[in-house]
PDB file of N, CA and C in Angstrom:
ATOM      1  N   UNK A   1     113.978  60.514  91.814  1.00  0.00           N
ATOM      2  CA  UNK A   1     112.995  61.423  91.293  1.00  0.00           C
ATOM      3  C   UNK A   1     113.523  62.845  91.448  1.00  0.00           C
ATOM      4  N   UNK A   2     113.437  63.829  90.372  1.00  0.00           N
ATOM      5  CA  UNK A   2     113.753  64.560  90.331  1.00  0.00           C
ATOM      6  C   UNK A   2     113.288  65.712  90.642  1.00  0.00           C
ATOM      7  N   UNK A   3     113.731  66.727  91.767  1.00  0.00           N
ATOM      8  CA  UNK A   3     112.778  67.786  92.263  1.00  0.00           C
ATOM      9  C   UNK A   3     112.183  68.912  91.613  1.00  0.00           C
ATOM     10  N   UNK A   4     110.787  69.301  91.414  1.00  0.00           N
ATOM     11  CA  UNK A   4     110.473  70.317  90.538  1.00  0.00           C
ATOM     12  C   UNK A   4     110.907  71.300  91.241  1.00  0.00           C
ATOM     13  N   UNK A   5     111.570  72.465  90.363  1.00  0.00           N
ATOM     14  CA  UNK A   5     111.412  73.938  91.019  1.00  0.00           C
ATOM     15  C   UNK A   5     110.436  74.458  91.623  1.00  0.00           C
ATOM     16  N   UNK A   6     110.255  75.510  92.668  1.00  0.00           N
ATOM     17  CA  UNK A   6     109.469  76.233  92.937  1.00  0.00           C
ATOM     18  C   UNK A   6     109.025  77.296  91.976  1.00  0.00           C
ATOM     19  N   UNK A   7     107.607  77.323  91.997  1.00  0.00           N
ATOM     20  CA  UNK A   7     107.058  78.294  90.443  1.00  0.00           C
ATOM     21  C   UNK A   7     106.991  79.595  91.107  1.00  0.00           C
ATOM     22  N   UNK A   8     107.646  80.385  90.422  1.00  0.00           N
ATOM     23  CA  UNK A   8     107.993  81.836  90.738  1.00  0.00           C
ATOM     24  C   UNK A   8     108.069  83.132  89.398  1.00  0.00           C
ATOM     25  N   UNK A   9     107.236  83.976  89.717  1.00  0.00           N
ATOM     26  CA  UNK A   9     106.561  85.096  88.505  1.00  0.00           C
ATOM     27  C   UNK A   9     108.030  86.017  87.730  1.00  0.00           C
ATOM     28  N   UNK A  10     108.839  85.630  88.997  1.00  0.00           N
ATOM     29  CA  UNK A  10     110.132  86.436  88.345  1.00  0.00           C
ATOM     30  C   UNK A  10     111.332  85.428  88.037  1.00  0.00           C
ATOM     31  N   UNK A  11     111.145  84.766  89.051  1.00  0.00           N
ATOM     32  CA  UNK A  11     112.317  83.632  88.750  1.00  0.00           C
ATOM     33  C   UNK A  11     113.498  83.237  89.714  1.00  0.00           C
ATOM     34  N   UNK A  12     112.867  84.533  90.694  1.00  0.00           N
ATOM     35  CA  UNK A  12     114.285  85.051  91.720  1.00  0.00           C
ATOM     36  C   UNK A  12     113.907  83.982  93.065  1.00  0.00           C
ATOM     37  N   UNK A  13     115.227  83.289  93.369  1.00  0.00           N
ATOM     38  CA  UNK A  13     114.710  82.476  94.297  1.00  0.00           C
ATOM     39  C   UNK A  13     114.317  82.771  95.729  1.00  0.00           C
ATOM     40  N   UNK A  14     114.241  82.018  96.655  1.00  0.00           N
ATOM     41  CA  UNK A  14     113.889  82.699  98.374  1.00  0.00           C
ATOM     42  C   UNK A  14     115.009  83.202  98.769  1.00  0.00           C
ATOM     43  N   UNK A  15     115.418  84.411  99.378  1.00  0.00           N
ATOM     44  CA  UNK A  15     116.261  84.545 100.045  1.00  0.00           C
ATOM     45  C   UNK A  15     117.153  84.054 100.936  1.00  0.00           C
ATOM     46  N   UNK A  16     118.252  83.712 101.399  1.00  0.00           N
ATOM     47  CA  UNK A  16     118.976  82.883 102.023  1.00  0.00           C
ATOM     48  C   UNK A  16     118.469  82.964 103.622  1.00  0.00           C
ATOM     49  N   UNK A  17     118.021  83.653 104.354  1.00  0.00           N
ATOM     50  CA  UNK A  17     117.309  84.159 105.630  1.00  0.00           C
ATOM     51  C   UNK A  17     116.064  83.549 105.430  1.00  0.00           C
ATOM     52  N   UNK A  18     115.240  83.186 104.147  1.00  0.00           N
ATOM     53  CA  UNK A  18     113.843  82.664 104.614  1.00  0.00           C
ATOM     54  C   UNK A  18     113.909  81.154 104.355  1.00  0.00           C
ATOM     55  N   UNK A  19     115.029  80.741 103.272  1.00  0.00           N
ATOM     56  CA  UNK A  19     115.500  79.028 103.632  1.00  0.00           C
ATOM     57  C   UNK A  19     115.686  79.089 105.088  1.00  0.00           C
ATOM     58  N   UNK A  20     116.804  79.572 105.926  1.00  0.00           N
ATOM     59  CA  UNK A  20     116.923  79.526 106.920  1.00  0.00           C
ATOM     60  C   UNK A  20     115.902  79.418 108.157  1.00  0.00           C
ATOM     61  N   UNK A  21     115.182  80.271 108.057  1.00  0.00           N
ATOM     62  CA  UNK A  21     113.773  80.089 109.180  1.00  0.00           C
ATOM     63  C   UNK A  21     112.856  79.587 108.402  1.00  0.00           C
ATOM     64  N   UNK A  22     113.260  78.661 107.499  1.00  0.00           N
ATOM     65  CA  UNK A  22     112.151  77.399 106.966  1.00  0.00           C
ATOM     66  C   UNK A  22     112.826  76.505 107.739  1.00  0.00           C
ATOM     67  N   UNK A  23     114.095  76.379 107.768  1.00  0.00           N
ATOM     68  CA  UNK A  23     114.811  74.747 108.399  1.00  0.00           C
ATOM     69  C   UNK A  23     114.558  74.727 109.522  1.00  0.00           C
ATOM     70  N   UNK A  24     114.940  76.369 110.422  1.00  0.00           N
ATOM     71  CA  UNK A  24     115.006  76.007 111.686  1.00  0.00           C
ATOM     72  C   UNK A  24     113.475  76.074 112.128  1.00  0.00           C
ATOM     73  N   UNK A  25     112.476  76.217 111.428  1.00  0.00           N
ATOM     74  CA  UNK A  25     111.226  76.426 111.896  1.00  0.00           C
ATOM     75  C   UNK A  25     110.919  74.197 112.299  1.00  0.00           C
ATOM     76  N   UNK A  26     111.344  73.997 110.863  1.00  0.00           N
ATOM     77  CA  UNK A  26     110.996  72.323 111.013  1.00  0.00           C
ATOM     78  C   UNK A  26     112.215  71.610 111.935  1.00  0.00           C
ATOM     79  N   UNK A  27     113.141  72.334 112.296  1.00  0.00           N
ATOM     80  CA  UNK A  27     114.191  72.099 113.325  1.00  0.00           C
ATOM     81  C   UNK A  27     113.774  71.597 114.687  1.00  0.00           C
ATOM     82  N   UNK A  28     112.877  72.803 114.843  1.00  0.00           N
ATOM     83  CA  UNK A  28     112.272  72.895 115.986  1.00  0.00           C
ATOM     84  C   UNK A  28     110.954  72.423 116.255  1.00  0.00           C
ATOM     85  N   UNK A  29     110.206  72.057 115.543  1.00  0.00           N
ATOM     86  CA  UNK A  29     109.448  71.396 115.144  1.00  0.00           C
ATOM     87  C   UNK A  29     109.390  69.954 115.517  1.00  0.00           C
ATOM     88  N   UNK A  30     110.486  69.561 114.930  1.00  0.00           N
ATOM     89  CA  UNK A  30     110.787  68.160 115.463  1.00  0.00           C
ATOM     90  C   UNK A  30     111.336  67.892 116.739  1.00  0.00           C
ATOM     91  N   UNK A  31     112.303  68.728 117.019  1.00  0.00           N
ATOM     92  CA  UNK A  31     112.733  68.590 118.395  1.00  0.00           C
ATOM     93  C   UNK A  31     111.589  68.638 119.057  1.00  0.00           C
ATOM     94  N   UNK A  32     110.562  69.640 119.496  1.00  0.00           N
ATOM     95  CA  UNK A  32     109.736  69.721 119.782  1.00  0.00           C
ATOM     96  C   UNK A  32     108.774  68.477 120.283  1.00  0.00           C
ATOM     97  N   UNK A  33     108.578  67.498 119.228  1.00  0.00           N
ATOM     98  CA  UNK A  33     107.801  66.453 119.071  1.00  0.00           C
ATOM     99  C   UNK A  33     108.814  65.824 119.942  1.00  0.00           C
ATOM    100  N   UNK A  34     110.046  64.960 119.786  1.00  0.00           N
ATOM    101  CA  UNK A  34     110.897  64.468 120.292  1.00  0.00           C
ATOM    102  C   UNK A  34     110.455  64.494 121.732  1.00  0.00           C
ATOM    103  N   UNK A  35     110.479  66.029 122.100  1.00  0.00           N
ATOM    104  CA  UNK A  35     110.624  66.145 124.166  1.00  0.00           C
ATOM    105  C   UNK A  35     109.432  65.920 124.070  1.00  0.00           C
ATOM    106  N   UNK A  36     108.136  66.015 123.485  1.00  0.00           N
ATOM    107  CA  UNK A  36     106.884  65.978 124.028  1.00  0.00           C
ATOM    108  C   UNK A  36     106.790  64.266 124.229  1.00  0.00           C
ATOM    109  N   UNK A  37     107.188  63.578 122.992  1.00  0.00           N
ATOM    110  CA  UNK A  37     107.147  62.396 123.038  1.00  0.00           C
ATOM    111  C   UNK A  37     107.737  61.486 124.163  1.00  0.00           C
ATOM    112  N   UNK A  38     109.095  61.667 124.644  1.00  0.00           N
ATOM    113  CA  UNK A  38     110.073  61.735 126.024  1.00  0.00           C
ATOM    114  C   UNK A  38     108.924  62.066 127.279  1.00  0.00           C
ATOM    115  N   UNK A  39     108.781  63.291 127.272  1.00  0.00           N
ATOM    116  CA  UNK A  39     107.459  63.437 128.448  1.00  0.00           C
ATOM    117  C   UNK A  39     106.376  62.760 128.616  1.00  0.00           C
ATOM    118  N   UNK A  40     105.675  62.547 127.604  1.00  0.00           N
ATOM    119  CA  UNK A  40     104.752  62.083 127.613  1.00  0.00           C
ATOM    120  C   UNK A  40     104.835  60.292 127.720  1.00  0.00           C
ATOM    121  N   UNK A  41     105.808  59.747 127.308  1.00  0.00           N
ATOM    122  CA  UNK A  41     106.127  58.359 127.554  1.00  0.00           C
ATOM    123  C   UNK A  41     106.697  57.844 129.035  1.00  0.00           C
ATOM    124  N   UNK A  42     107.807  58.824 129.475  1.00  0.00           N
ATOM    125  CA  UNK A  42     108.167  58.567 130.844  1.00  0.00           C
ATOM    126  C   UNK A  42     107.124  59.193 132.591  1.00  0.00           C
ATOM    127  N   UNK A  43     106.331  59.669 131.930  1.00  0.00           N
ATOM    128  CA  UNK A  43     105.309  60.484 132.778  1.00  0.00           C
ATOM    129  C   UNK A  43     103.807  60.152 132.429  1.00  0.00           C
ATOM    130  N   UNK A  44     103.437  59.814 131.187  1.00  0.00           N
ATOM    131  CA  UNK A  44     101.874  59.307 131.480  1.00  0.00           C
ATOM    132  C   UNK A  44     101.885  58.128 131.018  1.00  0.00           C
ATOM    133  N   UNK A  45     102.513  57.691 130.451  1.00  0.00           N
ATOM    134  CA  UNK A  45     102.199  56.078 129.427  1.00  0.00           C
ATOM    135  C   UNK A  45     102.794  55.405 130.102  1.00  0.00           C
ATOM    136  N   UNK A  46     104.057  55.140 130.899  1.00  0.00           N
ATOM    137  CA  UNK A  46     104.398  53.896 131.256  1.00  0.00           C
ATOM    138  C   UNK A  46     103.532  53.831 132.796  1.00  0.00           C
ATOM    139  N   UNK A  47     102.483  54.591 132.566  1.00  0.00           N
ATOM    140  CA  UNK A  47     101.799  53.985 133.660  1.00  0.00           C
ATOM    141  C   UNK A  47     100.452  52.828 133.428  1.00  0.00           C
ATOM    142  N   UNK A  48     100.492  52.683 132.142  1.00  0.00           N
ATOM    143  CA  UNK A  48      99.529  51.615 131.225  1.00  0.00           C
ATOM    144  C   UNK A  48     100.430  50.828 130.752  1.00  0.00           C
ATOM    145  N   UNK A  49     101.595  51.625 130.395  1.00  0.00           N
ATOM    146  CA  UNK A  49     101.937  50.398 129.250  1.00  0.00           C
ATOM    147  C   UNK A  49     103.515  50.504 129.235  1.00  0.00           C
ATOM    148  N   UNK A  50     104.404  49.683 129.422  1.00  0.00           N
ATOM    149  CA  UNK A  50     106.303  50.035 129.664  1.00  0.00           C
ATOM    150  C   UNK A  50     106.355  49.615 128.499  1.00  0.00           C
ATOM    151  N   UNK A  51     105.624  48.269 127.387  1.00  0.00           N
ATOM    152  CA  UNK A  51     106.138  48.545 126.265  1.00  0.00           C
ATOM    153  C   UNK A  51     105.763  49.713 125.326  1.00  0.00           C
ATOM    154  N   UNK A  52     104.762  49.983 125.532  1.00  0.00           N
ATOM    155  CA  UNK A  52     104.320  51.539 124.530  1.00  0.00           C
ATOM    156  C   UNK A  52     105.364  53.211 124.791  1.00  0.00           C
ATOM    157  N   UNK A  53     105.681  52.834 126.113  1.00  0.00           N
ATOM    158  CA  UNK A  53     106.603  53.975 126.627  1.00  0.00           C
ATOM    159  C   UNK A  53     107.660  53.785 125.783  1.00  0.00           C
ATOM    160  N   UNK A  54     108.519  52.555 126.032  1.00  0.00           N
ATOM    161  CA  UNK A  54     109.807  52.172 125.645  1.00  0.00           C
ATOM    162  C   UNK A  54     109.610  52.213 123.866  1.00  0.00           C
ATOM    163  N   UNK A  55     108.881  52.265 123.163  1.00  0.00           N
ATOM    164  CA  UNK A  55     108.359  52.413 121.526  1.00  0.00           C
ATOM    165  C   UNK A  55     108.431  53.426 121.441  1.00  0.00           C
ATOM    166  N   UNK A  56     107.469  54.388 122.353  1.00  0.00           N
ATOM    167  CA  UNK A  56     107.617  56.434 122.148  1.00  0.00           C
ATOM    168  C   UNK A  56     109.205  56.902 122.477  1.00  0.00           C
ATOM    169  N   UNK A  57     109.501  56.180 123.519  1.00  0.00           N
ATOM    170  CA  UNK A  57     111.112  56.448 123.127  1.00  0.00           C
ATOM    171  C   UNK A  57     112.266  55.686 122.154  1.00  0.00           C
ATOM    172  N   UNK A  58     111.861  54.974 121.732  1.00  0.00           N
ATOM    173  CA  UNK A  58     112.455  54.801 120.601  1.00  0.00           C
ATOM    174  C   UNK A  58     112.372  55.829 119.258  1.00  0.00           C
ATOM    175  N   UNK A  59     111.468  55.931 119.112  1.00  0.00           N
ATOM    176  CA  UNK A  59     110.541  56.982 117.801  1.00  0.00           C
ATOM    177  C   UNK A  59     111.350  58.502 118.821  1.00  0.00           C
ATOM    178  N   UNK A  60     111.705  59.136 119.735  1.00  0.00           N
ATOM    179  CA  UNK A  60     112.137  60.172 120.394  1.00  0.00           C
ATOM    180  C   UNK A  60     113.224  59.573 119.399  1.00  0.00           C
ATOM    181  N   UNK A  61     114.026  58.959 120.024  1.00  0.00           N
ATOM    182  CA  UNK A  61     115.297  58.872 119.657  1.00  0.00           C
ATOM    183  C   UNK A  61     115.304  58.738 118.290  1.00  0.00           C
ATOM    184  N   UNK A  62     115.075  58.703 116.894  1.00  0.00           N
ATOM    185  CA  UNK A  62     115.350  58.420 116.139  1.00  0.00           C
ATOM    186  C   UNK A  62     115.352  59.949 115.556  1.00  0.00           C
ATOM    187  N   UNK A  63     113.988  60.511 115.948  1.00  0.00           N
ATOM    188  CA  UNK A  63     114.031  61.876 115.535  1.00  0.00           C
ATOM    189  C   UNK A  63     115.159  62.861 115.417  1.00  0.00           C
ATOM    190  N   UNK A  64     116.193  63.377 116.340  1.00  0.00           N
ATOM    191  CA  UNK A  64     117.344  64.051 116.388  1.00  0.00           C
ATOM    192  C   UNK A  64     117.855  63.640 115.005  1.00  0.00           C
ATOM    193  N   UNK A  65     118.240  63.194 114.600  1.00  0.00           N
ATOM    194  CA  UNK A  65     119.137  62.778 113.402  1.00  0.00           C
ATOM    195  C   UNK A  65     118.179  63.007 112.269  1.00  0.00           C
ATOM    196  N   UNK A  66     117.024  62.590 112.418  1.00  0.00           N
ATOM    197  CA  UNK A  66     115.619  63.520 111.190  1.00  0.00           C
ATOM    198  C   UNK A  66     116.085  64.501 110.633  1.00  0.00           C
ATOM    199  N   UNK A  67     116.070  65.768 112.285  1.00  0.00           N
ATOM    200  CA  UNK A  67     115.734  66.463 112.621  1.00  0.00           C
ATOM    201  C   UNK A  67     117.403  67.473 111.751  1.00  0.00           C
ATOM    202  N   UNK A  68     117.976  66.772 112.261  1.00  0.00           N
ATOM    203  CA  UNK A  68     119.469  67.400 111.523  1.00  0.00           C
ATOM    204  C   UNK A  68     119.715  67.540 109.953  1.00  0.00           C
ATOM    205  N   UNK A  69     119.174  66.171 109.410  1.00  0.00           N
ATOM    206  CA  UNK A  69     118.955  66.145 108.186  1.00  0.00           C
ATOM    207  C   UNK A  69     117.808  67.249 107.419  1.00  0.00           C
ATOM    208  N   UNK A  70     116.686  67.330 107.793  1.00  0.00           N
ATOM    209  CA  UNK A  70     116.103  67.989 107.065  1.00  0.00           C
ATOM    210  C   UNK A  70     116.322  69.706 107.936  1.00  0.00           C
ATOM    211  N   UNK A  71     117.025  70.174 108.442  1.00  0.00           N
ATOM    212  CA  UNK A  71     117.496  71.630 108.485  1.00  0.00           C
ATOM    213  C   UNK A  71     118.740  71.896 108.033  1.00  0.00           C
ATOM    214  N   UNK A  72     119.381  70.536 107.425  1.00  0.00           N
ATOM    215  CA  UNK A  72     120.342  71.023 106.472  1.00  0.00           C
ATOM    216  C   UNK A  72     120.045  70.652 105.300  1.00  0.00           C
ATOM    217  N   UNK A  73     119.040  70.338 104.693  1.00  0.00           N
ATOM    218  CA  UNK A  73     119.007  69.655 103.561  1.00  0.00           C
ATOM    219  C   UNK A  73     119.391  70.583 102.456  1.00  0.00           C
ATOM    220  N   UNK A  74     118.611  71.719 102.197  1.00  0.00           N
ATOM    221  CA  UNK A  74     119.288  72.195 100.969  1.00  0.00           C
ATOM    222  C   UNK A  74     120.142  73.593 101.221  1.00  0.00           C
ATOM    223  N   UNK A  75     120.870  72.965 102.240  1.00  0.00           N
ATOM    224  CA  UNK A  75     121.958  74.252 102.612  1.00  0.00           C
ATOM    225  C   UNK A  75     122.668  74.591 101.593  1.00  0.00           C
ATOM    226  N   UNK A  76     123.109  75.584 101.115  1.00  0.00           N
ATOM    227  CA  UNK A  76     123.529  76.519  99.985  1.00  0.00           C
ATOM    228  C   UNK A  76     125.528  76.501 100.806  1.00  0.00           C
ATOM    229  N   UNK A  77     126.539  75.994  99.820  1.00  0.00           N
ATOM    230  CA  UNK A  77     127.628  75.616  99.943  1.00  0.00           C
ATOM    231  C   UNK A  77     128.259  76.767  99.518  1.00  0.00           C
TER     232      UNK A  77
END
C-alpha cells in the first residue's frame, strides 16, 4: 500500500530537524515502555504471576529492534 503524502498549503516538506525529533520523540517513547515494562515485571508481577512476568519480558525484549526501526524509518539518504 502506497503512502499518501502529507497535505501541505505550500508543498514544502518538514524540515530535516522536525523528522528528527519526530523519530527520536517515538525513540524514546518506546524505550521508555520497554524499561517500564522490565520494572514493572521483575518488581511487581512476578510476585502473582512468573509466567505473566516472563511474557512482559518478552514483549520488553522485542521492542528495541521496533524501536530502531521506526526512528529510522524515513531517514533521508
Amino acid at each position: 500500500m502506497a503512502r499518501r503524502p502529507l497535505f501541505s498549503i505550500s508543498g514544502v516538506r518538514r524540515s530535516q530537524g522536525d523528522r528528527l525529533r519526530r523519530r527520536q520523540r517515538w525513540y524514546f517513547a518506546l524505550m521508555g515502555v520497554c524499561l517500564a515494562l522490565i520494572l514493572l515485571a521483575w518488581n511487581l508481577v512476578r510476585m502473582w504471576s512468573t509466567e505473566a512476568a516472563v511474557a512482559m519480558s518478552v514483549v520488553a525484549a522485542v521492542i528495541p529492534p521496533i524501536a530502531v526501526v521506526v526512528a529510522n524509518w524515513g531517514e533521508d539518504h
